[in-house]
Protein backbone atom coordinates (compact mmCIF):
# COMPACT_ATOMS: atom_id res chain seq x y z
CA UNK A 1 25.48 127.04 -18.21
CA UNK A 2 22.25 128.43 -19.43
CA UNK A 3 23.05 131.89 -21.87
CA UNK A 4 20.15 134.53 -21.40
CA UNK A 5 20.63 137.20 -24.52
CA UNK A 6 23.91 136.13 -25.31
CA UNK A 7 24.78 135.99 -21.69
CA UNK A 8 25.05 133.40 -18.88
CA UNK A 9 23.31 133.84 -15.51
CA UNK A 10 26.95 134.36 -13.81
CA UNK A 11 27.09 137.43 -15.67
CA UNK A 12 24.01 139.26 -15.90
CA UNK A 13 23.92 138.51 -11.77
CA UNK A 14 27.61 139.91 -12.13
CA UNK A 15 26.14 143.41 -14.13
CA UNK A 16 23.01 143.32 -11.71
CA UNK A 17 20.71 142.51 -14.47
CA UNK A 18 19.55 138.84 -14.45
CA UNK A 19 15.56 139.40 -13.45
CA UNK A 20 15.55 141.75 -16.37
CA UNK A 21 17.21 139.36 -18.64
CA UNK A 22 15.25 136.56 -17.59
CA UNK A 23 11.83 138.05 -17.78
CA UNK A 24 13.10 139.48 -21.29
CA UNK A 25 13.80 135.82 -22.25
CA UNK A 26 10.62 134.29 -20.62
CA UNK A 27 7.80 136.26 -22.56
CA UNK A 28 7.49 133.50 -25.65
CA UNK A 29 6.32 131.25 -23.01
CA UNK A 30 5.05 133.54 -20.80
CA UNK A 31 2.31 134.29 -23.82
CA UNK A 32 1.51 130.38 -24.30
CA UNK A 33 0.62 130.55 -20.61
CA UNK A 34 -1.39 133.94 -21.29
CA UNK A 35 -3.25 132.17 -24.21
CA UNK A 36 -4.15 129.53 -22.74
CA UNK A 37 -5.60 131.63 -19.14
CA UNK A 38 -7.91 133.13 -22.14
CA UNK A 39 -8.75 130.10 -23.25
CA UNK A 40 -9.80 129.09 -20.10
CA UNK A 41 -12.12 131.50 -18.92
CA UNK A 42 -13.30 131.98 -22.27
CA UNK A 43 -17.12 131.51 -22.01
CA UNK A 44 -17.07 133.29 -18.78
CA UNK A 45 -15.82 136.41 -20.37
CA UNK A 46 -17.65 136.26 -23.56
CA UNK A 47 -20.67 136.43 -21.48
CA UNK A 48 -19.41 139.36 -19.77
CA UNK A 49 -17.86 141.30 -22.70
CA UNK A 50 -21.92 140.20 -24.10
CA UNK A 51 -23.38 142.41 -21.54
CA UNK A 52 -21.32 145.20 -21.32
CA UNK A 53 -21.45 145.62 -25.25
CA UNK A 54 -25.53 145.62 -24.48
CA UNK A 55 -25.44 148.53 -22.87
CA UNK A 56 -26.37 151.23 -25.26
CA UNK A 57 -23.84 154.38 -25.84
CA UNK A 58 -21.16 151.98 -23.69
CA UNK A 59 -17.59 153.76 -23.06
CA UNK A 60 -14.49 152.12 -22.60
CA UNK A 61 -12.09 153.58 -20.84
CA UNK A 62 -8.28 151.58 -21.54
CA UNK A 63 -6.09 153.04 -18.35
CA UNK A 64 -2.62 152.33 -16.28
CA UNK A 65 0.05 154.35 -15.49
CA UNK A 66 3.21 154.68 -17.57
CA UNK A 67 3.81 151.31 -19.12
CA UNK A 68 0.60 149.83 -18.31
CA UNK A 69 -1.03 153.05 -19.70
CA UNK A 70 1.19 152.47 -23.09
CA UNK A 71 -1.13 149.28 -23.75
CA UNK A 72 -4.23 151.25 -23.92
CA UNK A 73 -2.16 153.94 -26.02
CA UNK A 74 -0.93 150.73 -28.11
CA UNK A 75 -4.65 149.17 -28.49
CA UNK A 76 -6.61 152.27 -29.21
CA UNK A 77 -6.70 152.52 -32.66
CA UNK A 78 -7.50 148.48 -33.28
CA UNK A 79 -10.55 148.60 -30.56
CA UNK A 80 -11.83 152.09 -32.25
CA UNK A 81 -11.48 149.75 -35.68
CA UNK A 82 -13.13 147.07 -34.46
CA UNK A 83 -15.71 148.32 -32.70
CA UNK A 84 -16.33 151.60 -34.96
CA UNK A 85 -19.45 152.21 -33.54
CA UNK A 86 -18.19 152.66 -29.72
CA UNK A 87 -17.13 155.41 -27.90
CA UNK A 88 -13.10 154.02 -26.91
CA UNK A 89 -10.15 156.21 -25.53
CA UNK A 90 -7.31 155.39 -24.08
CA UNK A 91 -6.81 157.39 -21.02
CA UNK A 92 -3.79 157.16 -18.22
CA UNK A 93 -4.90 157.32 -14.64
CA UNK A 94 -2.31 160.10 -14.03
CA UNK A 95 -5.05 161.91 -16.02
CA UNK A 96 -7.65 160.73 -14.54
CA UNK A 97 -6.81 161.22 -10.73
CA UNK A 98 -5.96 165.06 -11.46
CA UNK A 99 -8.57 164.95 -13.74
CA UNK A 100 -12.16 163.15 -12.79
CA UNK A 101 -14.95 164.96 -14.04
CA UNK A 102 -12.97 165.40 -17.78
CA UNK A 103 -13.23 161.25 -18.23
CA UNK A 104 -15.90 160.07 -16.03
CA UNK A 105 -19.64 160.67 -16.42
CA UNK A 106 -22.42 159.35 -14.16
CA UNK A 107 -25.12 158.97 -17.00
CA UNK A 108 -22.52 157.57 -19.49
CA UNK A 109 -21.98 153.52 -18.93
CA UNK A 110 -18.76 152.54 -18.85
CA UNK A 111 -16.45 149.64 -19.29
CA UNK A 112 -13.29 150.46 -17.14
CA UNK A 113 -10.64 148.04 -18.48
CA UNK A 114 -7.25 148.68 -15.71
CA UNK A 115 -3.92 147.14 -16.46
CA UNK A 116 -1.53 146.79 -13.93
CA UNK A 117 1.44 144.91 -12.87
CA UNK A 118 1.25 145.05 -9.27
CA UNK A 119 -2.06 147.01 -8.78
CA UNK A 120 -0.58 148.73 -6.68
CA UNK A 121 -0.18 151.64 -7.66
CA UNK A 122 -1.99 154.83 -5.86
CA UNK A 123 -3.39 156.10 -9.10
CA UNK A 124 -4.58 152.83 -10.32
CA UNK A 125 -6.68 151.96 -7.07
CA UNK A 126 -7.81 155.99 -7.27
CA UNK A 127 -8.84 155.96 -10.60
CA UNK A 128 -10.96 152.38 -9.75
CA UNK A 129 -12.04 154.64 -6.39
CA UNK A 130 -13.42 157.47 -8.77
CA UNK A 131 -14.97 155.68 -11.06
CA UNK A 132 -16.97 153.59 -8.70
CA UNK A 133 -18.08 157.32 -7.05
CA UNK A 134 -18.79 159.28 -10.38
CA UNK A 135 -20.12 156.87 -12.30
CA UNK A 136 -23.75 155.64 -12.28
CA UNK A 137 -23.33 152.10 -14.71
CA UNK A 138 -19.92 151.12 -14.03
CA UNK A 139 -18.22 147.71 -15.25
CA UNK A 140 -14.72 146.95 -14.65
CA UNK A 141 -12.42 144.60 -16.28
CA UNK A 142 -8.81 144.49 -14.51
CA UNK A 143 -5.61 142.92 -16.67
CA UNK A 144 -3.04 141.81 -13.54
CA UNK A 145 -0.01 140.03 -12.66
CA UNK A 146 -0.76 139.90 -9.08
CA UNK A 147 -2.95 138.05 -7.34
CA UNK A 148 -2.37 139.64 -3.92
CA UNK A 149 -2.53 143.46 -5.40
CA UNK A 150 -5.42 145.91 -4.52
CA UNK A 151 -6.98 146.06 -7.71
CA UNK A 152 -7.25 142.24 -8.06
CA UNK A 153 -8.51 142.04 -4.55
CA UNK A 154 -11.14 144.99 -5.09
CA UNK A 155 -12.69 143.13 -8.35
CA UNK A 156 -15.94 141.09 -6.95
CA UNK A 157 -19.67 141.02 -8.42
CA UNK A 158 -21.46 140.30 -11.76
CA UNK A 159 -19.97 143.49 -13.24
CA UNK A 160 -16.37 142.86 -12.60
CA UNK A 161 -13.97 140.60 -13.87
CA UNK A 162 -10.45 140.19 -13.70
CA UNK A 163 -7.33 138.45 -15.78
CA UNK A 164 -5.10 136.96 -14.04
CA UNK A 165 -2.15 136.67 -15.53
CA UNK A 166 0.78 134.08 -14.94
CA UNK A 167 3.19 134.64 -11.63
CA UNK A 168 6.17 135.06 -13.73
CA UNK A 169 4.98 137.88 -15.77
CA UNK A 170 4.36 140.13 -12.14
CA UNK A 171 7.98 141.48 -13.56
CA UNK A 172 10.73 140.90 -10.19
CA UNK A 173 13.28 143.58 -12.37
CA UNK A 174 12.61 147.33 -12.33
CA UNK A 175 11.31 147.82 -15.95
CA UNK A 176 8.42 145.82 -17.03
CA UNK A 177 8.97 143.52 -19.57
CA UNK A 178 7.11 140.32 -19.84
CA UNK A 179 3.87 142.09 -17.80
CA UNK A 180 3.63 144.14 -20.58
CA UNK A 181 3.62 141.77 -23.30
CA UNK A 182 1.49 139.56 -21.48
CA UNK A 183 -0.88 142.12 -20.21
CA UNK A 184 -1.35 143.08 -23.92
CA UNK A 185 -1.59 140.30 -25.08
CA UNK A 186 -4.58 139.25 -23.15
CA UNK A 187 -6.35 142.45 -24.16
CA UNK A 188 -6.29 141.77 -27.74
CA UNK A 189 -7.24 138.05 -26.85
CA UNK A 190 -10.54 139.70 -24.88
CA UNK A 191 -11.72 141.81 -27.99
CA UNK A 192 -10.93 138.81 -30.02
CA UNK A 193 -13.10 135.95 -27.86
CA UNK A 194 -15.40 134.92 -30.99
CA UNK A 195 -12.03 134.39 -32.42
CA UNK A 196 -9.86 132.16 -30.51
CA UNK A 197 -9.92 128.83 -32.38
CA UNK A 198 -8.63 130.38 -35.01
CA UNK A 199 -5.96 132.70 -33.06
CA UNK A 200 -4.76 130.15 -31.00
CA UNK A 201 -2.31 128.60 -33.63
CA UNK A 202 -1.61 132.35 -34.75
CA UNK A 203 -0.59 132.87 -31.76
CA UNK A 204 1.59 130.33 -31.80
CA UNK A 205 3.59 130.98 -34.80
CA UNK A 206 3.66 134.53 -32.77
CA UNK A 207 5.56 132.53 -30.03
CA UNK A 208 7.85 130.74 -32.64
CA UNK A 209 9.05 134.54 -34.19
CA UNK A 210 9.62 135.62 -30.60
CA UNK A 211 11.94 132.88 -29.52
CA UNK A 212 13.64 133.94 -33.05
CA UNK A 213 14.41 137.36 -32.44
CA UNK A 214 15.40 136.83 -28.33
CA UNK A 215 17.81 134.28 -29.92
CA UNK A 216 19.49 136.41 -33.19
CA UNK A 217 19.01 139.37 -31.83
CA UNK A 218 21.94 139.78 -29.09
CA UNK A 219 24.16 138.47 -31.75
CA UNK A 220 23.79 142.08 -33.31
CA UNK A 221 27.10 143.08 -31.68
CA UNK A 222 27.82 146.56 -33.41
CA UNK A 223 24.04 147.78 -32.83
CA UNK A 224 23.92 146.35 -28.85
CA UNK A 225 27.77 147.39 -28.03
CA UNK A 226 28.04 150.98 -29.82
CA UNK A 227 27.03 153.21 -27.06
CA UNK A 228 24.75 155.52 -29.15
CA UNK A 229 23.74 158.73 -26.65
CA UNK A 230 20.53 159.50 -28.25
CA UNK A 231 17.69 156.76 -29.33
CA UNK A 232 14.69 157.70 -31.26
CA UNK A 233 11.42 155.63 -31.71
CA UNK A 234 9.22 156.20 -34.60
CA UNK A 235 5.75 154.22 -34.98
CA UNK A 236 2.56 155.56 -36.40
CA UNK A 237 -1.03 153.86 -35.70
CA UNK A 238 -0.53 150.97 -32.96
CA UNK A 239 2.83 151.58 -33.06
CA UNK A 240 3.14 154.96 -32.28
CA UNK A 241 1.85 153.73 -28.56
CA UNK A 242 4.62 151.19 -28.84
CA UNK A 243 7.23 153.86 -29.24
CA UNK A 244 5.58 155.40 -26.18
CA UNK A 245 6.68 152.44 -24.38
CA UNK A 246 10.22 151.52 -26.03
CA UNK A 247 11.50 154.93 -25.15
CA UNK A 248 10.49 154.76 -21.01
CA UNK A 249 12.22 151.80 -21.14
CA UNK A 250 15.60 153.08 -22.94
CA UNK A 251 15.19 156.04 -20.26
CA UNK A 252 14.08 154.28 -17.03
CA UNK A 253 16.81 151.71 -17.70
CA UNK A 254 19.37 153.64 -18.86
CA UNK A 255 18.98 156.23 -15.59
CA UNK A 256 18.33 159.01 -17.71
CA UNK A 257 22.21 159.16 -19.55
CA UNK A 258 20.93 158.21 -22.42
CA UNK A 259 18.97 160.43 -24.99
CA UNK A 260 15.50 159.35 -26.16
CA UNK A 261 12.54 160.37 -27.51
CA UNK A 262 9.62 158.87 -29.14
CA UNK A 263 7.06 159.89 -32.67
CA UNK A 264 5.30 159.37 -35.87
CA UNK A 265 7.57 159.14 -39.15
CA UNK A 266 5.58 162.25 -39.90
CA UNK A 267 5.73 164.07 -36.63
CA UNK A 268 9.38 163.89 -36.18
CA UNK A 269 10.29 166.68 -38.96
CA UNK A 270 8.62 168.57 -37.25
CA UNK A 271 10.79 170.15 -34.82
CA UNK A 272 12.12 166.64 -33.14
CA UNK A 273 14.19 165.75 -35.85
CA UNK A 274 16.78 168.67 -34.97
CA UNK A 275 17.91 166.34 -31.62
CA UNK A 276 19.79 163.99 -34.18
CA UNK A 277 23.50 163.81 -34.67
CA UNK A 278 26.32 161.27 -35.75
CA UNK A 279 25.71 159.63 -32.39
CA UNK A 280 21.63 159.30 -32.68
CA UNK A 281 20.06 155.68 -33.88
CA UNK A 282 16.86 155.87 -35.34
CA UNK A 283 14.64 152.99 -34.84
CA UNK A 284 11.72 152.27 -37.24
CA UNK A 285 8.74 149.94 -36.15
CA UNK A 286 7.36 150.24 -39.67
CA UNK A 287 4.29 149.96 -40.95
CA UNK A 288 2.65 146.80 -43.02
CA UNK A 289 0.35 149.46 -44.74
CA UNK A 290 2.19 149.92 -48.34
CA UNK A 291 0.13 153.68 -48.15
CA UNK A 292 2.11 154.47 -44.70
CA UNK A 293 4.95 153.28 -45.96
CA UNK A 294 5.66 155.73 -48.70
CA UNK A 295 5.86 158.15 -45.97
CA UNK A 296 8.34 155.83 -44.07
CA UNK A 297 10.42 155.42 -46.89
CA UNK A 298 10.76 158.84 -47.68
CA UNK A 299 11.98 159.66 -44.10
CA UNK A 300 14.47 156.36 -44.06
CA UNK A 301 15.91 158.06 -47.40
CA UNK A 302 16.24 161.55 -45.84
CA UNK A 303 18.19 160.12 -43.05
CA UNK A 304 20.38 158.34 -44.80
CA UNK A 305 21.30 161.52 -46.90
CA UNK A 306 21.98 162.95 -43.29
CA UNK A 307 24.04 160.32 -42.67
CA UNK A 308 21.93 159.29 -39.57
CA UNK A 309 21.97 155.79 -38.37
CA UNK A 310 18.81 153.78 -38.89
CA UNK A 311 17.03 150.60 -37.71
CA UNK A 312 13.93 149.06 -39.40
CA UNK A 313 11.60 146.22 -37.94
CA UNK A 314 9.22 144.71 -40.22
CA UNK A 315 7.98 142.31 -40.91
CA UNK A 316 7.93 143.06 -44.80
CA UNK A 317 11.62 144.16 -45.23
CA UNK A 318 12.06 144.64 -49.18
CA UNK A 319 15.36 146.40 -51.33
CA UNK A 320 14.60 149.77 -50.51
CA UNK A 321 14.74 149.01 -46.94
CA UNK A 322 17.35 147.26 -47.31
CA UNK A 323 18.99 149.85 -49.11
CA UNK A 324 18.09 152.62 -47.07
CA UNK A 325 18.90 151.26 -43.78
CA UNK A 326 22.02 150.77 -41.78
CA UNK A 327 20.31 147.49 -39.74
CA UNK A 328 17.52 145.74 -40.81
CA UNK A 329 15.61 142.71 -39.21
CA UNK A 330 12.58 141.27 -40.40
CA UNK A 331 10.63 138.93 -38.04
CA UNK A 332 8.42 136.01 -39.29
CA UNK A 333 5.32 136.95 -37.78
CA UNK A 334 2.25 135.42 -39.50
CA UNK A 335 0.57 138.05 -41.97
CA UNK A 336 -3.09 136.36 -41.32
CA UNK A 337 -2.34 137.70 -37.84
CA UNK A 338 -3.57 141.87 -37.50
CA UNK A 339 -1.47 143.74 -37.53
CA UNK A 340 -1.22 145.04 -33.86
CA UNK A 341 0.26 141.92 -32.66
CA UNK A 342 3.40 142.64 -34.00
CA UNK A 343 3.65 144.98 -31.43
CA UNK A 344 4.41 141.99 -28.81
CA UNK A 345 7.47 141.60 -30.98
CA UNK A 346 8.65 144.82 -31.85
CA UNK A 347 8.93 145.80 -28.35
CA UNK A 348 11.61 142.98 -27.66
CA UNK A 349 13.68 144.78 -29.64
CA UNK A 350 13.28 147.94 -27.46
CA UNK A 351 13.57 146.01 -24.10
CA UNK A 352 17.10 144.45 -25.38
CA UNK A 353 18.33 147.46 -26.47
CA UNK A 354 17.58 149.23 -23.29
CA UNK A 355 18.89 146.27 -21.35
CA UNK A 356 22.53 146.61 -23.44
CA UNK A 357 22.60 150.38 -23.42
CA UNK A 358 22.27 150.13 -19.35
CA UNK A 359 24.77 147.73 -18.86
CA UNK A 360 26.97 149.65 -21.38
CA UNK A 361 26.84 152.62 -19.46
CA UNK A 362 27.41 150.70 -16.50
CA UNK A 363 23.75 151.23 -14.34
CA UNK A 364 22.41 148.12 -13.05
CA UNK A 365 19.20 147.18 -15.19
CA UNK A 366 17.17 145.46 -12.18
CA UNK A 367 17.62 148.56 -9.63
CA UNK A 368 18.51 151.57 -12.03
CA UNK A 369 17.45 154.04 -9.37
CA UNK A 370 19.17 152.46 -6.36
CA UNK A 371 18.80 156.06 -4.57
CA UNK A 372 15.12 155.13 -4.62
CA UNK A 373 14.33 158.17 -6.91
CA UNK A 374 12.52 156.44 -9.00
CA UNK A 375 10.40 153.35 -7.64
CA UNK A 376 9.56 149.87 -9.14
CA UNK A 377 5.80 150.52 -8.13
CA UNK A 378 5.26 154.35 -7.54
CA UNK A 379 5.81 156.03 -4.14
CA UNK A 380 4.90 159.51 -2.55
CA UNK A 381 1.92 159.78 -4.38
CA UNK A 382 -1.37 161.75 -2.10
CA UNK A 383 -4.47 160.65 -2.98
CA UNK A 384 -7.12 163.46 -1.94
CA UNK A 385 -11.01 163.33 -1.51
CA UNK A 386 -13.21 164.00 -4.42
CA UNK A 387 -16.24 165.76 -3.93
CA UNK A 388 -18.75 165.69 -7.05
């Protein structure tokens, strides 16, 4: 019988979690499939990205809504470095809605790049809405796992585009898991298109690591069994979006029981730190910068004098990490690769964690708001007119 994180499908349909586990599983391949959609349509959006980047004083606008809006918050700081001389944010459309005339301009041009699973969701089509009324120049580039969605059906024209991303990743489970990845994914593969040839086997060894971790990973019994009630997330640069995103999931799939919270190494002496106690794990996506790391490793040896449980993910994991840590796991991404991408990778971690810690405290990961609270795509939202 085929085991899915150290469990077979009997079981995880048993504990109500077996889309979760599966799309968990399924994102190594889920990103060959991603890759090679990019690929693909690769002239086609070179051309595009060609005449959007024409535009003179261009804005791009990364937006979604919770998870989806963690990708922009995850990609920021890589677009701003790549493309220094460009006006990029990273702005949710929970902002936005509430928000118009802060984000949008009619005399700026803008590049409105929209990730969403389902598209969907009422503030994702607003936003699109808005931003077709406010603003004069408008392109649009929409990153989706569904096909039949309203954003997907609402892209048409010269000045649109959409990604389509594969079936499987539109997520079937609660949480998303592989639509993140993959959505991701395919946005650092669109700011990369004069690159592809020589990311595609990258990419690859990307895929290889994955599979690695989704297979040693469950086998950390004392980390994924130990019912720790609080879970912090540190990550600075890209991966202080990432810890954005791996503490939603701890809390959406854990129902709220379970303590979490999300900084910088920095940032979390400042006033966060006090939520720790002898049943807190601290989980480090850490830095490849040796600079940021001195300011890592100063925090990793301050919790250990606190006796404080730690977890580091790296893919540089040296003695002092070793020493300093309680767990330590270093992945075999490829260091030609930028940095950023480890964030595909780093977030598995998260998502298995959150997956264990739900079934631990005995919530069912695929429906972990069965009292319809909270909603796999977003419900009793009002959309009202905007008049500019």
């Amino acid at each position: 019988m085929t085991k899915l994180l150290n469990l077979n499908e009997e079981k995880w349909k048993e504990k109500q979690g077996l889309y979760t586990a599966k799309e968990i599983y399924q994102q190594p391949e889920m990103w060959n499939l991603t890759l090679q959609k990019i690929l693909n349509a690769q002239q086609e959006l070179k051309s595009f990205l060609e005449e959007v980047l024409a535009n003179k004083n261009i804005r791009i606008i990364l937006t979604g809504a919770g998870t989806s809006g963690f990708i922009g918050d995850t990609l920021i700081n890589y677009i701003k470095e790549k493309y220094s001389d460009l006006d990029v944010v990273s702005v949710h459309t929970t902002n936005i809605v509430s928000h118009p005339a802060t984000y949008l301009d009619k005399d700026i041009p803008t590049l409105l790049v929209s990730f969403a699973r389902s598209g969907n969701s009422p503030e994702s089509v607003a936003t699109v809405n808005l931003a077709k009324q406010i603003v004069n120049n408008l392109y649009q580039l929409v990153i989706t796992c569904n096909q039949a969605g309203k954003l997907a059906k609402s892209i048409e024209g010269r000045k649109n585009k959409v990604i389509l991303l594969p079936e499987a990743t539109n997520d079937k489970g609660f949480a998303m898991t592989s639509s993140f990845t993959s959505m991701l994914l395919a946005a650092l593969l669109f700011f990369n298109l004069n690159k592809l040839a020589e990311l595609e086997p990258l990419i690859k060894s990307e895929v290889a690591a994955a599979k690695k971790v989704i297979n040693d990973f469950p086998q950390f019994d004392e980390l994924l069994i130990k019912k720790y009630k609080k879970i912090i997330y540190l990550g600075s640069s890209y991966f202080y979006g990432l810890s954005k995103e791996a503490s939603l999931k701890l809390l959406e799939l854990s129902a709220g029981k379970t303590v979490t919270k999300y900084d910088t190494p920095l940032g979390f002496r400042h006033g966060p730190k006090s939520i720790i106690d002898s049943e807190t794990l601290v989980v480090f996506f850490l830095s490849r910068s040796e600079y940021a790391r001195l300011y890592e490793y100063d925090l990793l040896r301050e919790l250990k004098e606190d006796q404080v449980k730690t977890f580091v993910i790296s893919d540089l994991i040296d003695d002092q990490i070793i020493e300093l840590s309680d767990y330590n796991y270093k992945i075999e991404s490829n260091q030609k690769l930028d940095e950023v991408f480890n964030s595909l990778i780093y977030i598995i971690f998260a998502q298995i964690i959150s997956l264990y810690n739900s079934i631990n405290n005995k919530i069912n990961p695929d429906n972990p708001s069965p009292d319809g609270s909270v909603n796999r795509v977003v419900k009793g939202v009002k959309i009202y007119p905007y008049h500019n």
